[in-house]
N, C-alpha and C. Protein backbone atom coordinates (compact mmCIF):
# COMPACT_ATOMS: atom_id res chain seq x y z
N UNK A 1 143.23 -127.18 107.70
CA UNK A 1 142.79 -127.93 106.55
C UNK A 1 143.90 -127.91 105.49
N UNK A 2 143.63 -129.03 104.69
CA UNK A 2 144.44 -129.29 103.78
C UNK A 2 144.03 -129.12 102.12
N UNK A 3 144.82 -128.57 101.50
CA UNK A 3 144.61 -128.35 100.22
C UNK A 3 145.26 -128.92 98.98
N UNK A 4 144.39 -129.77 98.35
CA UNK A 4 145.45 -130.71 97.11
C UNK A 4 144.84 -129.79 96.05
N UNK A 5 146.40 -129.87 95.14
CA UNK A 5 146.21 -129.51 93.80
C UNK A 5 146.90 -130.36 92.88
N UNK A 6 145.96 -130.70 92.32
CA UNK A 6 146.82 -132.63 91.49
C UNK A 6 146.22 -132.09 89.79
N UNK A 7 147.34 -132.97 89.21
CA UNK A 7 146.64 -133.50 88.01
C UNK A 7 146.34 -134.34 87.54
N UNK A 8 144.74 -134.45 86.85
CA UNK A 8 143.71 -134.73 86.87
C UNK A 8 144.11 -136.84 86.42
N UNK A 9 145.50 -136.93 86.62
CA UNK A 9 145.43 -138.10 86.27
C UNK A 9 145.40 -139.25 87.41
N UNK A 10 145.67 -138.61 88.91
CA UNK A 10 145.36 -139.12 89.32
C UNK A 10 143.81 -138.74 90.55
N UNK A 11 142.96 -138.31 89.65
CA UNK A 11 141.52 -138.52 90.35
C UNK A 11 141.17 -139.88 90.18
N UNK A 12 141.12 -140.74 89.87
CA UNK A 12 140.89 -141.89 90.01
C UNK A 12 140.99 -142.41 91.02
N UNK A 13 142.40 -142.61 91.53
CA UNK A 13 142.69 -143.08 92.43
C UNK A 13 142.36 -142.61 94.19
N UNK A 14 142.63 -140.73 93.87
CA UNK A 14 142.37 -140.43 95.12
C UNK A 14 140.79 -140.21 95.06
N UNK A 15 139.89 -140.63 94.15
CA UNK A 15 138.74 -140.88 94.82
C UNK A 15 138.22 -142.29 95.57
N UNK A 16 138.84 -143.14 94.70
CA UNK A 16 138.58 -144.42 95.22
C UNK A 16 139.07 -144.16 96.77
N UNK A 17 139.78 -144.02 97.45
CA UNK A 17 140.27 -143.14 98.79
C UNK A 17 138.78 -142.66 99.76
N UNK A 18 137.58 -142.24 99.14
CA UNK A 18 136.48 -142.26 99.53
C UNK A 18 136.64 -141.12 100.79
N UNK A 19 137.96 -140.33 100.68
CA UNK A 19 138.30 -139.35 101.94
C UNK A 19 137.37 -137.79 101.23
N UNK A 20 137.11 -137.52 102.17
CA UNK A 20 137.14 -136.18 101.95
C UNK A 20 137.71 -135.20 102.44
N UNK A 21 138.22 -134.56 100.87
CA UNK A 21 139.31 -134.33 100.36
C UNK A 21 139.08 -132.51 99.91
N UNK A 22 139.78 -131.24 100.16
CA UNK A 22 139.57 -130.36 99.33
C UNK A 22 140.47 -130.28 97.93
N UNK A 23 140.06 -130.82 97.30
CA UNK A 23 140.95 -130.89 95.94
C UNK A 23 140.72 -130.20 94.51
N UNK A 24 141.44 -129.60 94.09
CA UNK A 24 141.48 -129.28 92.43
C UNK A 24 142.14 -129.61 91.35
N UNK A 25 141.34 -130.08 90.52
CA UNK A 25 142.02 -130.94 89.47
C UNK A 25 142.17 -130.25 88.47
N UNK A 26 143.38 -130.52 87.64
CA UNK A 26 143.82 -129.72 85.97
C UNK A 26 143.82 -130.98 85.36
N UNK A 27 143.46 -130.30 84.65
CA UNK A 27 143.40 -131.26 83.08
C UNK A 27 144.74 -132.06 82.40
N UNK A 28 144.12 -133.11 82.52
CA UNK A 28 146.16 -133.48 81.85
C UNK A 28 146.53 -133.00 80.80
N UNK A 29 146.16 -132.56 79.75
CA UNK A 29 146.03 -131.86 78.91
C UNK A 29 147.12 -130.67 78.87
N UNK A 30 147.42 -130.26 80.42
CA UNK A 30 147.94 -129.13 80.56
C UNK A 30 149.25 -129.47 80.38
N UNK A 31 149.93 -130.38 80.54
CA UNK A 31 151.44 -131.20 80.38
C UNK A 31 151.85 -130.31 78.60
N UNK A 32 151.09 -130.74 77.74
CA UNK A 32 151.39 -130.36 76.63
C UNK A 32 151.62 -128.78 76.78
N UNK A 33 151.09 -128.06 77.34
CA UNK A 33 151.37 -126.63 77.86
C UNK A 33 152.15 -125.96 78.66
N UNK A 34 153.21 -125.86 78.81
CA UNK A 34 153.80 -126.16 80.34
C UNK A 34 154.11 -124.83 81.03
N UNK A 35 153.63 -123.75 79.97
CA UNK A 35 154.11 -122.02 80.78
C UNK A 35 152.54 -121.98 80.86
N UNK A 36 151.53 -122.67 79.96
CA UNK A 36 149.91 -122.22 81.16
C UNK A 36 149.69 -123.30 81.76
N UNK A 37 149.78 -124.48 81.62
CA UNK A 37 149.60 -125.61 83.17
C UNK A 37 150.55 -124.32 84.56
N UNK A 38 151.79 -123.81 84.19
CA UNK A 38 152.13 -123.31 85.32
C UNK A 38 151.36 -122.06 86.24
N UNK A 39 150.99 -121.64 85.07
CA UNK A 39 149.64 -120.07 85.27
C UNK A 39 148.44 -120.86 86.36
N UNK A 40 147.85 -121.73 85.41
CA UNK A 40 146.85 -122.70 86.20
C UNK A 40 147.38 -122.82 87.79
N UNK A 41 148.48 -123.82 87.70
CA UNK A 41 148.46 -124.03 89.11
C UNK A 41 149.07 -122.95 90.10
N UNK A 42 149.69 -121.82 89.50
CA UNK A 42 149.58 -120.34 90.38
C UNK A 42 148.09 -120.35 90.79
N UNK A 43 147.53 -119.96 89.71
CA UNK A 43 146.11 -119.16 90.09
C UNK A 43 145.22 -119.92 91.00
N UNK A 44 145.50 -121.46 90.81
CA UNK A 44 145.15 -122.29 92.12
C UNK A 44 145.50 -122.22 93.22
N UNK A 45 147.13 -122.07 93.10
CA UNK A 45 147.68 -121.40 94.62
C UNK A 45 147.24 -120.20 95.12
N UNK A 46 147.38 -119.42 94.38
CA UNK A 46 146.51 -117.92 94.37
C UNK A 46 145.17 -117.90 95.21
N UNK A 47 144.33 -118.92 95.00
CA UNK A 47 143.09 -118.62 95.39
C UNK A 47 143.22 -119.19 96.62
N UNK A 48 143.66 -120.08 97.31
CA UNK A 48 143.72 -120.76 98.49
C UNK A 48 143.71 -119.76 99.78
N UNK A 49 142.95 -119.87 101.14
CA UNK A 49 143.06 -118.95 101.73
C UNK A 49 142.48 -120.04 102.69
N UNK A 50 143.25 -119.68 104.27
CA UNK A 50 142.73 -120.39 105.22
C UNK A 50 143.17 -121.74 105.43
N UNK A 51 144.47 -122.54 104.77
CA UNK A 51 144.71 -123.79 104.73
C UNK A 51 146.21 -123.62 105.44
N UNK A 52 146.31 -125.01 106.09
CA UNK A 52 147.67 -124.88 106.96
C UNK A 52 149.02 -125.32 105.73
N UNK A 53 148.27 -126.02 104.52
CA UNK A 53 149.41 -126.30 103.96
C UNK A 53 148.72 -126.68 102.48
N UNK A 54 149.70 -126.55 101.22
CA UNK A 54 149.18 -127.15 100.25
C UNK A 54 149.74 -128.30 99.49
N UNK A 55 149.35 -129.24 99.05
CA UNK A 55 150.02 -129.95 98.46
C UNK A 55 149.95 -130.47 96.74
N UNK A 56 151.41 -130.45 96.47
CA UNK A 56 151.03 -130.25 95.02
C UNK A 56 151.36 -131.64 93.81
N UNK A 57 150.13 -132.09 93.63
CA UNK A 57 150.81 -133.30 93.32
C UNK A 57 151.40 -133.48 91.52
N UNK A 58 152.69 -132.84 91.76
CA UNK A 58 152.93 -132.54 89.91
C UNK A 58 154.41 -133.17 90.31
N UNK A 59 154.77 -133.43 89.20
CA UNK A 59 156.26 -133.42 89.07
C UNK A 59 157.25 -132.49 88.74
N UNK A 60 157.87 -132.24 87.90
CA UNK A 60 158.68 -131.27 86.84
C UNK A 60 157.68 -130.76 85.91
N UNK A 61 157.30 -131.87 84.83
CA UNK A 61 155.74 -131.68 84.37
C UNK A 61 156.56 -130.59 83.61
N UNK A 62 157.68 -130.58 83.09
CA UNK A 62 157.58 -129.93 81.58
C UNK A 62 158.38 -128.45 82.06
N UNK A 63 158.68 -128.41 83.56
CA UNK A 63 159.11 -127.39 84.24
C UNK A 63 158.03 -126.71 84.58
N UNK A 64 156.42 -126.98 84.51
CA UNK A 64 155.82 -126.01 84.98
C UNK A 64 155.82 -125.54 86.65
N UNK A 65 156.25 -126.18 87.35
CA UNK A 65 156.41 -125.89 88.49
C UNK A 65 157.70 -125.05 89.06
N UNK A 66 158.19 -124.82 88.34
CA UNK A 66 159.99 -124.32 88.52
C UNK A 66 159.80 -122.14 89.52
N UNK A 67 158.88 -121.96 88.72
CA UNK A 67 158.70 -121.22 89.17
C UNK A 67 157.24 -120.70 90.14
N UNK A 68 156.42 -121.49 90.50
CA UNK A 68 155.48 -121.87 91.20
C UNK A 68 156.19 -121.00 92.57
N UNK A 69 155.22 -119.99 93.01
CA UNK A 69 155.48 -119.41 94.95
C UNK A 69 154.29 -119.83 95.69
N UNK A 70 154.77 -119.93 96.74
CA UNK A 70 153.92 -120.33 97.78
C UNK A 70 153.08 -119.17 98.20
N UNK A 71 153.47 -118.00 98.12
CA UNK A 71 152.63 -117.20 99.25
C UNK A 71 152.65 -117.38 100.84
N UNK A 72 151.66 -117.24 100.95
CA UNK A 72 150.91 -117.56 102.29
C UNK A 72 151.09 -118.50 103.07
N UNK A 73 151.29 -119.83 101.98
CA UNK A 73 150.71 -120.67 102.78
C UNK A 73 151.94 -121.93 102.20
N UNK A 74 152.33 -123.35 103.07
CA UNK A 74 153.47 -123.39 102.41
C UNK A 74 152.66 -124.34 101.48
N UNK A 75 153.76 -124.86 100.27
CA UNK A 75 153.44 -125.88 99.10
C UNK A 75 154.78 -127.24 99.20
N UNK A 76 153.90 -127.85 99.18
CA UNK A 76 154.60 -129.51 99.48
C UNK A 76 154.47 -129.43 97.96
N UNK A 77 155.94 -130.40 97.40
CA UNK A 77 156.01 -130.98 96.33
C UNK A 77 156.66 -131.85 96.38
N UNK A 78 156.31 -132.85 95.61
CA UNK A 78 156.77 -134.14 95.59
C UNK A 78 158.33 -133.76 94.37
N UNK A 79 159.28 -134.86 94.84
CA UNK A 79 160.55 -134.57 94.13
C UNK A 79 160.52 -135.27 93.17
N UNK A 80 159.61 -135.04 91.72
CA UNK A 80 160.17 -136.46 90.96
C UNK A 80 160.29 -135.76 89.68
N UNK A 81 160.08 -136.53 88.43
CA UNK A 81 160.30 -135.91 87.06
C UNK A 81 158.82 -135.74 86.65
N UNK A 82 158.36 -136.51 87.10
CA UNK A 82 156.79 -135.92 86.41
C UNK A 82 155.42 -136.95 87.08
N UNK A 83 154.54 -136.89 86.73
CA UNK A 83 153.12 -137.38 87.54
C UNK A 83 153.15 -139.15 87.61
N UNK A 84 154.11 -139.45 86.02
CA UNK A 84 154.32 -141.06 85.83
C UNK A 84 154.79 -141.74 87.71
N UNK A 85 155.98 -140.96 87.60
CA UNK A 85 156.66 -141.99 88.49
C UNK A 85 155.83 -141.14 89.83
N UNK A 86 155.00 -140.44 90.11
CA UNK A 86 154.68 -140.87 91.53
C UNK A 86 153.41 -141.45 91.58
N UNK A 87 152.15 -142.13 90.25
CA UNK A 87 151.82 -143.17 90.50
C UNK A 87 152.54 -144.61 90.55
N UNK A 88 154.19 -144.75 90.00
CA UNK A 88 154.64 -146.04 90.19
C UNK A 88 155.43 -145.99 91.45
N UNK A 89 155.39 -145.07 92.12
CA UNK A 89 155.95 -145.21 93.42
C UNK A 89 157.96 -144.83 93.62
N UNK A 90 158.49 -144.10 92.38
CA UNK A 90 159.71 -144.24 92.30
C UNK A 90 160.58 -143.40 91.02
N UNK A 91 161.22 -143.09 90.75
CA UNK A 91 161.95 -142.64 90.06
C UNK A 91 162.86 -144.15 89.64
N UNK A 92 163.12 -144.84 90.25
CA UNK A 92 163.95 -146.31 90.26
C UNK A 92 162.75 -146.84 89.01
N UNK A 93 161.48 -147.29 89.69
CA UNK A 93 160.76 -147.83 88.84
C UNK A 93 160.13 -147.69 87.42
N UNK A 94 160.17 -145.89 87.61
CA UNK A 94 159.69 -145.41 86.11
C UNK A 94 160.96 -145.84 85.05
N UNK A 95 161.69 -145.71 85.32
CA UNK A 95 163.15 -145.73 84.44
C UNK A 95 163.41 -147.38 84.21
N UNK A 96 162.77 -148.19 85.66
CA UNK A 96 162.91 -149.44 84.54
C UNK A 96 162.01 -150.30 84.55
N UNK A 97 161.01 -149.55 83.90
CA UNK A 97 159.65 -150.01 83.22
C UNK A 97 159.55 -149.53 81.98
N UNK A 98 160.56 -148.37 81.90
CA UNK A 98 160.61 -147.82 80.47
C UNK A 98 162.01 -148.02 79.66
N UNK A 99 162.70 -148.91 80.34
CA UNK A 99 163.50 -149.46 79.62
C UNK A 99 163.60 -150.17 78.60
């Protein structure tokens, strides 16, 4: 089994997805925080037990992930600057949409 740990900006989308899904959501909220958004998504990793893999759907996000361990079990992360560009599909696209 698989384990998502996203923030909460994109529940929208991966519900419309209609999969079932084991997922935990943080608050976007936590961006403005970025040494306890990182606590958060430890203690999320932390609790996971029994999953072949986790996946983490954050970006840089302020660096809270910089120091993020896997443990146990491994952690997929997406390579980008933050949660923007992997709903626009790109690092290319965030940069020129915000141009």
């Amino acid at each position: 089994m698989i384990k998502i740990i996203s923030c909460e900006i994109f529940k929208p989308y991966i519900e419309s997805l209609k999969l079932e899904l084991d997922i935990s959501y943080i608050a976007i909220e936590g961006h403005n925080y970025p040494k306890r958004l990182s606590k958060q998504i430890q203690s999320e990793i932390d609790k996971c037990i029994n999953y072949e893999k986790i996946i983490l759907l954050y970006g840089l996000c302020g660096n809270a992930i910089l120091n993020i361990k896997a443990r146990d079990i491994p952690v997929l992360v997406v390579r980008v600057h933050d949660c923007l560009s992997i709903l626009l599909g790109s690092k290319e696209r965030f940069t020129k949409l915000f141009k």
